[in-house]
N, C-alpha and C. Protein backbone atom coordinates (compact mmCIF):
# COMPACT_ATOMS: atom_id res chain seq x y z
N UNK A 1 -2.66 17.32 92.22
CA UNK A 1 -2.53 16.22 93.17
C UNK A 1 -3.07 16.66 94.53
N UNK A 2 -3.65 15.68 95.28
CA UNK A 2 -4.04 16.07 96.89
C UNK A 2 -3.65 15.74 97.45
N UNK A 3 -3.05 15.85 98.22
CA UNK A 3 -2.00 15.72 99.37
C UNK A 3 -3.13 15.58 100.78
N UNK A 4 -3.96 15.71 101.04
CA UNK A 4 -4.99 15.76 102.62
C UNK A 4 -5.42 14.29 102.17
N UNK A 5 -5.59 13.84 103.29
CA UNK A 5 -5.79 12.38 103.60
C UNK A 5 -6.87 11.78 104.51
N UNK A 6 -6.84 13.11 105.47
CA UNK A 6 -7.52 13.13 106.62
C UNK A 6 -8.45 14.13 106.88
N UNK A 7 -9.08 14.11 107.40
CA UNK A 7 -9.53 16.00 108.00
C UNK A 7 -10.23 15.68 109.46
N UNK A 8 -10.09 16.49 110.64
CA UNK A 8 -10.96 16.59 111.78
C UNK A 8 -11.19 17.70 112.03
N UNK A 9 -12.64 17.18 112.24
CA UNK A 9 -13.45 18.97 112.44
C UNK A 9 -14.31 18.67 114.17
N UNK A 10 -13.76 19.92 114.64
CA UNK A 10 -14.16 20.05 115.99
C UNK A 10 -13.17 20.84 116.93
N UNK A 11 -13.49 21.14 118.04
CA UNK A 11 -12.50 21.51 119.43
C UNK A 11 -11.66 20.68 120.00
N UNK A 12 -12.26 19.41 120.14
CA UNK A 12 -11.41 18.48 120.61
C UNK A 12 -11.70 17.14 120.25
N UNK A 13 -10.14 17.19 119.78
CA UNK A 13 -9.82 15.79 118.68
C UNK A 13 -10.13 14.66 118.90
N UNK A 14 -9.64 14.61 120.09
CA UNK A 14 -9.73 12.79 120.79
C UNK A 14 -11.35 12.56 120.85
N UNK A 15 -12.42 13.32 121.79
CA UNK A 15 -13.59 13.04 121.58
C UNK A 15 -14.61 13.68 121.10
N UNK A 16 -14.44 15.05 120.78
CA UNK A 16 -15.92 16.07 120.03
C UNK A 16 -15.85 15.66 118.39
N UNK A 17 -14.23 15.28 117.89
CA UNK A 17 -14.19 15.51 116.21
C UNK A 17 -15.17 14.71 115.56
N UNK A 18 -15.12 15.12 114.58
CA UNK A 18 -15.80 13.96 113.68
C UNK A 18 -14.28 14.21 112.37
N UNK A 19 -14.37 13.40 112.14
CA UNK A 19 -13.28 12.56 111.48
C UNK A 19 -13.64 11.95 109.89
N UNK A 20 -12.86 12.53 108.82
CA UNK A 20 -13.29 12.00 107.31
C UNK A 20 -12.16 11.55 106.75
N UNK A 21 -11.41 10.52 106.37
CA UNK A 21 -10.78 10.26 105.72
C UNK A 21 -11.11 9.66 104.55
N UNK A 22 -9.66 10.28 103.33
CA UNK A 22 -10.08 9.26 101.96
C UNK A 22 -10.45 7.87 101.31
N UNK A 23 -11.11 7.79 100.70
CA UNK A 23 -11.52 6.17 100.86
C UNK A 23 -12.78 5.48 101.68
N UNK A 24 -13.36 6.27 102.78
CA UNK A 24 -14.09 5.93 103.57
C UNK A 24 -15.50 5.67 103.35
N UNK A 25 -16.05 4.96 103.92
CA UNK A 25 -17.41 4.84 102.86
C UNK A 25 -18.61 5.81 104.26
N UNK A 26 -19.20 6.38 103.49
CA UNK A 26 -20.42 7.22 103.83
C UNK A 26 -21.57 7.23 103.72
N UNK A 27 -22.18 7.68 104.15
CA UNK A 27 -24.03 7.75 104.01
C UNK A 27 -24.79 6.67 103.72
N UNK A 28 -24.48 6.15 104.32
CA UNK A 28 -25.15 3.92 104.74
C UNK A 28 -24.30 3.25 103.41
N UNK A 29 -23.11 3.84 103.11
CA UNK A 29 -21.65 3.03 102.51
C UNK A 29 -22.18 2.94 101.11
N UNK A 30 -23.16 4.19 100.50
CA UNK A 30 -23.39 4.06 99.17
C UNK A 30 -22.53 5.08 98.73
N UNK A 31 -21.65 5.83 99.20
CA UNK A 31 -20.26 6.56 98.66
C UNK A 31 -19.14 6.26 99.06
N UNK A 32 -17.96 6.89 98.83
CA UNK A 32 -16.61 6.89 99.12
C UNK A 32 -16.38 8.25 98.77
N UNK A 33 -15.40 8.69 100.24
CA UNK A 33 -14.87 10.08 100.19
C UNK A 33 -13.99 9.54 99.00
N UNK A 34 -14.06 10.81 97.98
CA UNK A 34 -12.74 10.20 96.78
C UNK A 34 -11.51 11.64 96.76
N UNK A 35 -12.24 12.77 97.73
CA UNK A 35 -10.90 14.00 97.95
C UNK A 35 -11.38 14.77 98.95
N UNK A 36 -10.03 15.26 99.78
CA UNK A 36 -10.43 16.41 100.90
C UNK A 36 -9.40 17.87 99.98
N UNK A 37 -9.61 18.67 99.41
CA UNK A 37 -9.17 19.65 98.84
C UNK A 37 -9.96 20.97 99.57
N UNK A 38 -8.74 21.67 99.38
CA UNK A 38 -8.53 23.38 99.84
C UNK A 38 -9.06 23.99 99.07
N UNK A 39 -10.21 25.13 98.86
CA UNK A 39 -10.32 25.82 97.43
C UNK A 39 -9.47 27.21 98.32
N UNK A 40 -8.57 27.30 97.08
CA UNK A 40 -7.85 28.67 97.50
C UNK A 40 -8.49 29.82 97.02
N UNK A 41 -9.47 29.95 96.84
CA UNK A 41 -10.29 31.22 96.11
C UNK A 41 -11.02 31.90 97.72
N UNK A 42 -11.52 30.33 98.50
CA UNK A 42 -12.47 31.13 99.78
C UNK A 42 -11.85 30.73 100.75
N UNK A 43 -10.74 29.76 101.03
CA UNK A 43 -10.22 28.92 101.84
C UNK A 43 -10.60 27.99 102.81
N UNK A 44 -11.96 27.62 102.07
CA UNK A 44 -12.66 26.92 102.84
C UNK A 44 -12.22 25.34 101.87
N UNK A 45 -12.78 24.86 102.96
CA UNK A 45 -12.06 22.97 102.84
C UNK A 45 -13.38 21.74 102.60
N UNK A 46 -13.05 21.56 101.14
CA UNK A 46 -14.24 20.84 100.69
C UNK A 46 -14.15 18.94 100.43
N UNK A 47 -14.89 18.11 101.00
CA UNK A 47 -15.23 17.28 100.82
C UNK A 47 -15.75 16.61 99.70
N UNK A 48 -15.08 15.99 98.54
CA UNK A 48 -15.30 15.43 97.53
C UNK A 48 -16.05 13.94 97.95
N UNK A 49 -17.33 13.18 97.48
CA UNK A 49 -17.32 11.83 97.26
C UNK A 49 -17.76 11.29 96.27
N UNK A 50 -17.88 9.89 96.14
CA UNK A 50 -18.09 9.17 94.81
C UNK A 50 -18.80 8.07 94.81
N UNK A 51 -19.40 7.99 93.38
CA UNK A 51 -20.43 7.02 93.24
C UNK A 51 -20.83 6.87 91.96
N UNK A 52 -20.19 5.64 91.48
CA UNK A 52 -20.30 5.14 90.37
C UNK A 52 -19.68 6.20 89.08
N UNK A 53 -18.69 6.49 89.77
CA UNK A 53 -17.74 7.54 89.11
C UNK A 53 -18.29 9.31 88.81
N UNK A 54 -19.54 9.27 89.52
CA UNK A 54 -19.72 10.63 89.79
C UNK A 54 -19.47 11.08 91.26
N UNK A 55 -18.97 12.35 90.57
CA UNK A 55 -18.03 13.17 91.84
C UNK A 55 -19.11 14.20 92.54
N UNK A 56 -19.47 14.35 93.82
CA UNK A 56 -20.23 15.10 94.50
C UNK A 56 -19.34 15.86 95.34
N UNK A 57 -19.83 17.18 95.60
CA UNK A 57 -19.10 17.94 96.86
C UNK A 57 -20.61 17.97 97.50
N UNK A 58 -20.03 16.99 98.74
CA UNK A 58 -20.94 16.81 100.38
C UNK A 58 -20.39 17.72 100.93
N UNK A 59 -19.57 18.45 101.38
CA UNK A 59 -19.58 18.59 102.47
C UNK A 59 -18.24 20.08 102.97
N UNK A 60 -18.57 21.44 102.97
CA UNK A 60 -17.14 22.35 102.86
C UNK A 60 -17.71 22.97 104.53
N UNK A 61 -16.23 23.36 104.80
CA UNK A 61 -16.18 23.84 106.04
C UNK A 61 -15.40 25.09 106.04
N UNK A 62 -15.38 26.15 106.58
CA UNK A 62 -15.11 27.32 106.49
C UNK A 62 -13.89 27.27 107.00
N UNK A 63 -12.96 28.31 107.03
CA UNK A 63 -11.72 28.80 107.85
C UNK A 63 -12.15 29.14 109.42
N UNK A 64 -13.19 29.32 110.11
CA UNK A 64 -13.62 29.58 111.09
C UNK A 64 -13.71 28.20 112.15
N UNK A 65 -14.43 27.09 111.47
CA UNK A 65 -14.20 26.04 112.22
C UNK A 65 -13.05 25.61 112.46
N UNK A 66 -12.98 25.01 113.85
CA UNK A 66 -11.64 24.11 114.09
C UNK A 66 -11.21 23.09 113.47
N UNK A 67 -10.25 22.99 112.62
CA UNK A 67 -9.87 21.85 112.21
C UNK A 67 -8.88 21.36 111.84
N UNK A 68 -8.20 20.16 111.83
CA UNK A 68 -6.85 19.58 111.84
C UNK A 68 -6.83 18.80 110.38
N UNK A 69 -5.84 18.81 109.80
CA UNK A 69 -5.80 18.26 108.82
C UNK A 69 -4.43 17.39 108.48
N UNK A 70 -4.43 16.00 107.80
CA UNK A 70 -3.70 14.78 108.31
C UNK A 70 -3.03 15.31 106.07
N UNK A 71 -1.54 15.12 106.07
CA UNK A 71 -1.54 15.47 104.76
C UNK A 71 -0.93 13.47 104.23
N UNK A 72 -0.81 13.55 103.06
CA UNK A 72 0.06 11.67 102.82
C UNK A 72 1.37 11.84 102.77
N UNK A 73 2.32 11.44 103.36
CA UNK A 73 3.73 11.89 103.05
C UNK A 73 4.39 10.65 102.53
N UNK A 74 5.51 10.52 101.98
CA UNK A 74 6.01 9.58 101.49
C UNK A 74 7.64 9.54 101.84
N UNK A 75 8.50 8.89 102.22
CA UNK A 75 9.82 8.92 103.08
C UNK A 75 10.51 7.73 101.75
C-alpha cells in the first residue's frame, strides 16, 4: 500500500517547490501520477504515472534534494 499522496521538491515550499500529487494529470494531461513510492534499497523517491494502464517511472529524486512529503491519513 502507499501511503504518500503528495511530494514537494525544492528549498522553499510556498514559492521555489514544484509540487506532484496523486491523481494529477501531467505532460499536456496525457498521464496521471498513479504513485509517489520510497524505494528502500537507494532511498530515493520515485514517481510512478499512467496511461492506459501502463505504469511508467517519470521521475526519482535522491535523498539529497529537499523535499517534503504529504502521507493520506485516515481518522
Amino acid at each position: 500500500m502507499n501511503d504518500i499522496r503528495k511530494i514537494s521538491i525544492g528549498p522553499n515550499y510556498k514559492s521555489d517547490a514544484m509540487h506532484y500529487l496523486v491523481g494529477q494529470e501531467v505532460l499536456d494531461k496525457t498521464y496521471v501520477i498513479h504513485a509517489i513510492m520510497i524505494d528502500h534499497n537507494t532511498g530515493c523517491i520515485k514517481i510512478w504515472i499512467e496511461k492506459n494502464s501502463e505504469l511508467f517511472c517519470w521521475k526519482e529524486f535522491n535523498v539529497n534534494m529537499p523535499i517534503s512529503l504529504e502521507y493520506n491519513i485516515s481518522f
